[in-house]
Each structure stands twice: as C-alpha cells, then as structure tokens.
Protein backbone atom coordinates (compact mmCIF):
# COMPACT_ATOMS: atom_id res chain seq x y z
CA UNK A 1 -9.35 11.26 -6.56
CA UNK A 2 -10.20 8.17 -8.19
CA UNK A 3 -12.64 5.90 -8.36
CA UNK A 4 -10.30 3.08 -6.74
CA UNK A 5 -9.48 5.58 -3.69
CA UNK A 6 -13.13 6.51 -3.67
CA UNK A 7 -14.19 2.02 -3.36
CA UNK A 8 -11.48 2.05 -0.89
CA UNK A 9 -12.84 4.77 0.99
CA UNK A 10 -16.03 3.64 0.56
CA UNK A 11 -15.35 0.59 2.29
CA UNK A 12 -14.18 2.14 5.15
CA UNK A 13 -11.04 0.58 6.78
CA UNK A 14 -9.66 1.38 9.79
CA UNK A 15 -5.55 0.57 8.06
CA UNK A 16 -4.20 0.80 4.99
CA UNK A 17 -1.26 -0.38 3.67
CA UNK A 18 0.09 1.54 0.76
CA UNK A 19 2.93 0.13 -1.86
CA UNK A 20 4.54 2.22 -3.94
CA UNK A 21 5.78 0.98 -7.03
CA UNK A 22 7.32 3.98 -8.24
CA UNK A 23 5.53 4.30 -11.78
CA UNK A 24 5.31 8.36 -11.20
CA UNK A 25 8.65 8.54 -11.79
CA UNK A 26 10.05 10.04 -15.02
CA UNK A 27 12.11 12.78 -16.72
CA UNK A 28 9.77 15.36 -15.63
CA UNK A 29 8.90 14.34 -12.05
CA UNK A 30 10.66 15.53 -9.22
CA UNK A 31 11.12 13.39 -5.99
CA UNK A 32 9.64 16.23 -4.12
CA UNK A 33 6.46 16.07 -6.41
CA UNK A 34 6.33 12.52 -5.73
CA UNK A 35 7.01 13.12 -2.02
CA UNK A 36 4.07 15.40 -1.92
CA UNK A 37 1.48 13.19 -3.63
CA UNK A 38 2.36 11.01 -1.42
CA UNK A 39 1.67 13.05 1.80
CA UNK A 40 -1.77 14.05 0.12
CA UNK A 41 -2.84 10.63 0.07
CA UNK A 42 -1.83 9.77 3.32
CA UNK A 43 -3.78 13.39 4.78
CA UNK A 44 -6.91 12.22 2.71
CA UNK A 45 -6.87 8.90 3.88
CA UNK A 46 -6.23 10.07 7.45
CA UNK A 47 -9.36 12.82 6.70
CA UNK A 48 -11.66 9.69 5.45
CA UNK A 49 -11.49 8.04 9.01
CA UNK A 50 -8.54 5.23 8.65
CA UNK A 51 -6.84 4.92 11.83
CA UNK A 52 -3.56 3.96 10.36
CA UNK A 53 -1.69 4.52 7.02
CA UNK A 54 0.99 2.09 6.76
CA UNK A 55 3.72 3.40 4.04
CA UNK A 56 6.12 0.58 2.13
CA UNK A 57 9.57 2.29 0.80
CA UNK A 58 9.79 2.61 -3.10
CA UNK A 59 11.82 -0.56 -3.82
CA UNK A 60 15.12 -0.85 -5.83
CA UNK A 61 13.99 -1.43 -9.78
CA UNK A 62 16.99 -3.23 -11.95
CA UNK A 63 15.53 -1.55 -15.03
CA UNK A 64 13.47 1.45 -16.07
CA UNK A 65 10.79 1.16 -19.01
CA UNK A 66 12.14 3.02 -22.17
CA UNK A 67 9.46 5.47 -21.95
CA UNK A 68 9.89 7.06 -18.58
CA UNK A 69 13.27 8.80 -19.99
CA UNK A 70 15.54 7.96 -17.00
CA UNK A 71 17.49 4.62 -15.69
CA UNK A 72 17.49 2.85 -13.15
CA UNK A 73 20.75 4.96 -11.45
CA UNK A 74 18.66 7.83 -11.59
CA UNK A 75 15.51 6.17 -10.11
CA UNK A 76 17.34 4.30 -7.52
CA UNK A 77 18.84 8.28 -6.77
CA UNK A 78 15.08 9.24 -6.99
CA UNK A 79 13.49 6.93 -4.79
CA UNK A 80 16.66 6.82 -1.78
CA UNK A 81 15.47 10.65 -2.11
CA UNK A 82 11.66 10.07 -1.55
CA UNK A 83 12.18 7.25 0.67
CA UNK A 84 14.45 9.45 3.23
CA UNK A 85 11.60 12.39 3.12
CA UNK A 86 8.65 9.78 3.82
CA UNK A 87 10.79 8.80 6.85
CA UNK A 88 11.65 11.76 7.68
CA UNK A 89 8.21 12.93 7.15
CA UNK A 90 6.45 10.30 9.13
CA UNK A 91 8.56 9.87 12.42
CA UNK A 92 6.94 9.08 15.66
CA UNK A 93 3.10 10.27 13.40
CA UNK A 94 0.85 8.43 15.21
CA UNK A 95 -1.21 7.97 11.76
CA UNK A 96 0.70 7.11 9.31
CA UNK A 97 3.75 4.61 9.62
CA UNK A 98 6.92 4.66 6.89
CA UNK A 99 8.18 0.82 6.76
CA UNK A 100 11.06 -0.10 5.19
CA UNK A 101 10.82 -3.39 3.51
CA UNK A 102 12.51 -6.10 5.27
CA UNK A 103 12.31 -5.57 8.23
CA UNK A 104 8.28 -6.43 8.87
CA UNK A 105 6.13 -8.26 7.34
CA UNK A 106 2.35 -6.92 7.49
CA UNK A 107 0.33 -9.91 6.03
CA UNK A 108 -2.66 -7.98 4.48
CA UNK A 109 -6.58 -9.31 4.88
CA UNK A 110 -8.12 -10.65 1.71
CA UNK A 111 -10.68 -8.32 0.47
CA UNK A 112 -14.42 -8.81 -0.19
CA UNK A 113 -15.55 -9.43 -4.10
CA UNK A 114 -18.07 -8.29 -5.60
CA UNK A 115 -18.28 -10.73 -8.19
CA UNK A 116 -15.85 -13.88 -9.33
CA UNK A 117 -15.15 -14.01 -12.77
CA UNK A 118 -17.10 -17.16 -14.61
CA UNK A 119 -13.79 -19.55 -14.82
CA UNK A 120 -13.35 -19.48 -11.54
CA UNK A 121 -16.77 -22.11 -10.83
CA UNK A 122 -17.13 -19.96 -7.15
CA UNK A 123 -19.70 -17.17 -6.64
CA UNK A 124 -19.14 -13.82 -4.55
CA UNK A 125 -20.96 -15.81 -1.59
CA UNK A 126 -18.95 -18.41 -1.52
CA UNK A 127 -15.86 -16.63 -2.61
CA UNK A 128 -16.95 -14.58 0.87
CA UNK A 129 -17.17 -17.58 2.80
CA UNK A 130 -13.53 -18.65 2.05
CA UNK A 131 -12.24 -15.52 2.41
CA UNK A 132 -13.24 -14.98 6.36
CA UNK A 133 -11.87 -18.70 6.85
CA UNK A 134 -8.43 -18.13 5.49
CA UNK A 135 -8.22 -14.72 7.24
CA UNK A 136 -9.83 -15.93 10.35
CA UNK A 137 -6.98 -18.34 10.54
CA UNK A 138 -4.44 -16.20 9.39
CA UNK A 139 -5.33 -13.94 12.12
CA UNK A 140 -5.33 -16.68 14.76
CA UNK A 141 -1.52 -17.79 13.59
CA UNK A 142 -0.14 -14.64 13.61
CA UNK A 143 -0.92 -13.20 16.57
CA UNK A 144 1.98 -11.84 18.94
CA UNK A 145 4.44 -12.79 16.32
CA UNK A 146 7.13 -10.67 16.79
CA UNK A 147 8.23 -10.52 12.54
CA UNK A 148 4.98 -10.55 11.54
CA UNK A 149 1.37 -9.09 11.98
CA UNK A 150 -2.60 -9.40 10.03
CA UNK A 151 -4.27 -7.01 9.78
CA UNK A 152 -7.38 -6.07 8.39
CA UNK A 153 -6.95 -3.33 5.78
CA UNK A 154 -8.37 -2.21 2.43
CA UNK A 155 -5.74 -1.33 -0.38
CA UNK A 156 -5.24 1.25 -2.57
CA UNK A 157 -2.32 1.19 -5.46
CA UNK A 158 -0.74 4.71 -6.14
C-alpha cells in the first residue's frame, strides 16, 4: 500500500469516505480490474479497524486526458459498469456503504496538520485549534439533518 493509506491508517478512523475520481481508467484497464482494487481497499480498510467505508460513485467526466487512450463515451460506459458492481457489491454490507452522489451529502471532518506551510502566518497548534472549532460547530448544525450528516473520518484518495 502506500504511504498515504499507511498515514491514514495510522491515524486510525473509525469512517472513511472514499472518492473515486476515476484516474485508473485507460485503454488497458478493465472495469472489473478497477472494481477489484476497489474491493481490496475497502477489505483492508475494514481489516485496519474502520467501522465504516463510505464509497462515492465514479462521476460523469466531459473529457478524457489524451493520454489515457479512451473518451469520455467509453469512460462514462466504464464507470456506469464499475459503479453498478460497487452497488451491487456493497448492498445491505454493514461495512462499507456505496453512495451515489446526489442524493447525500456526508460533510467530511477537517483533518489534523502536521505543519502549515510558512504563507499561511498560522502554526500546526493553532491551525489545530481552529480546526476542532469549525468541526465542533459543524457537528452541532448538522445533527439529525435528514440531507445531510458530519462525520469524523480520515481520507484516503485512490
């Protein structure tokens, strides 16, 4: 794995939220491949000690970068594809959740820092400090919405 999944796991939170962007895809992937990776993540996540794997569909792209080899008709057939097996997949798993985007709104925690780059005139403590007031309050206003929820999560980008 890498050393992103390894900070995330290292940080040890009880959801996570994963969006997938869809950058695997190319002339040589299959949706099944993609599907699969997937699944791994979500078992080695589940294997770490997080609660809860919350799983975005691949979103609609208008256009496909030159060097992945396909468009975006056959990335829009690719992703319908993964998206359906991830649903498929995931119904009623009481670990891991496929969402598709739209219809819920998960309003993710802001994350600790280690550091704060120089421009920003804020240090890591104080950086902290803000960051468990906003989500504090965020917490506080969302609670028993019925479109919307916090929660606390760490995130990992695939």
């Amino acid at each position: 794995m890498s050393e992103t999944f390894n900070e995330l796991i290292a940080y040890k939170p009880q959801y996570v939220f994963m969006n997938i962007r869809g950058n695997s895809f190319n002339d040589i992937t299959t949706p099944h491949e993609v599907y699969m990776d997937i699944v791994r993540i979500v078992e080695e996540l589940h294997a770490a000690g997080v609660q809860k794997i919350f799983i975005a569909s691949i979103i609609e792209r208008g256009h496909c970068t030159k060097f992945t080899g396909i468009n975006s008709g056959s990335f829009n057939k690719m992703r319908n594809a993964v998206n359906g097996r991830l649903k498929k997949h995931f119904y009623g798993d009481e670990h891991a959740e496929f969402i598709q985007i739209g219809i819920y709104f998960f309003i993710a925690s802001i994350t600790e820092r280690g550091h704060c780059p120089k421009f920003t005139g804020i240090n890591s403590g104080s950086f902290n400090k803000m960051r468990n007031a906003v989500n504090r309050r965020l917490k506080k206003h969302f609670y028993g919405d019925e479109h919307a929820e916090f929660i606390q999560i760490g995130i990992y980008f695939l």
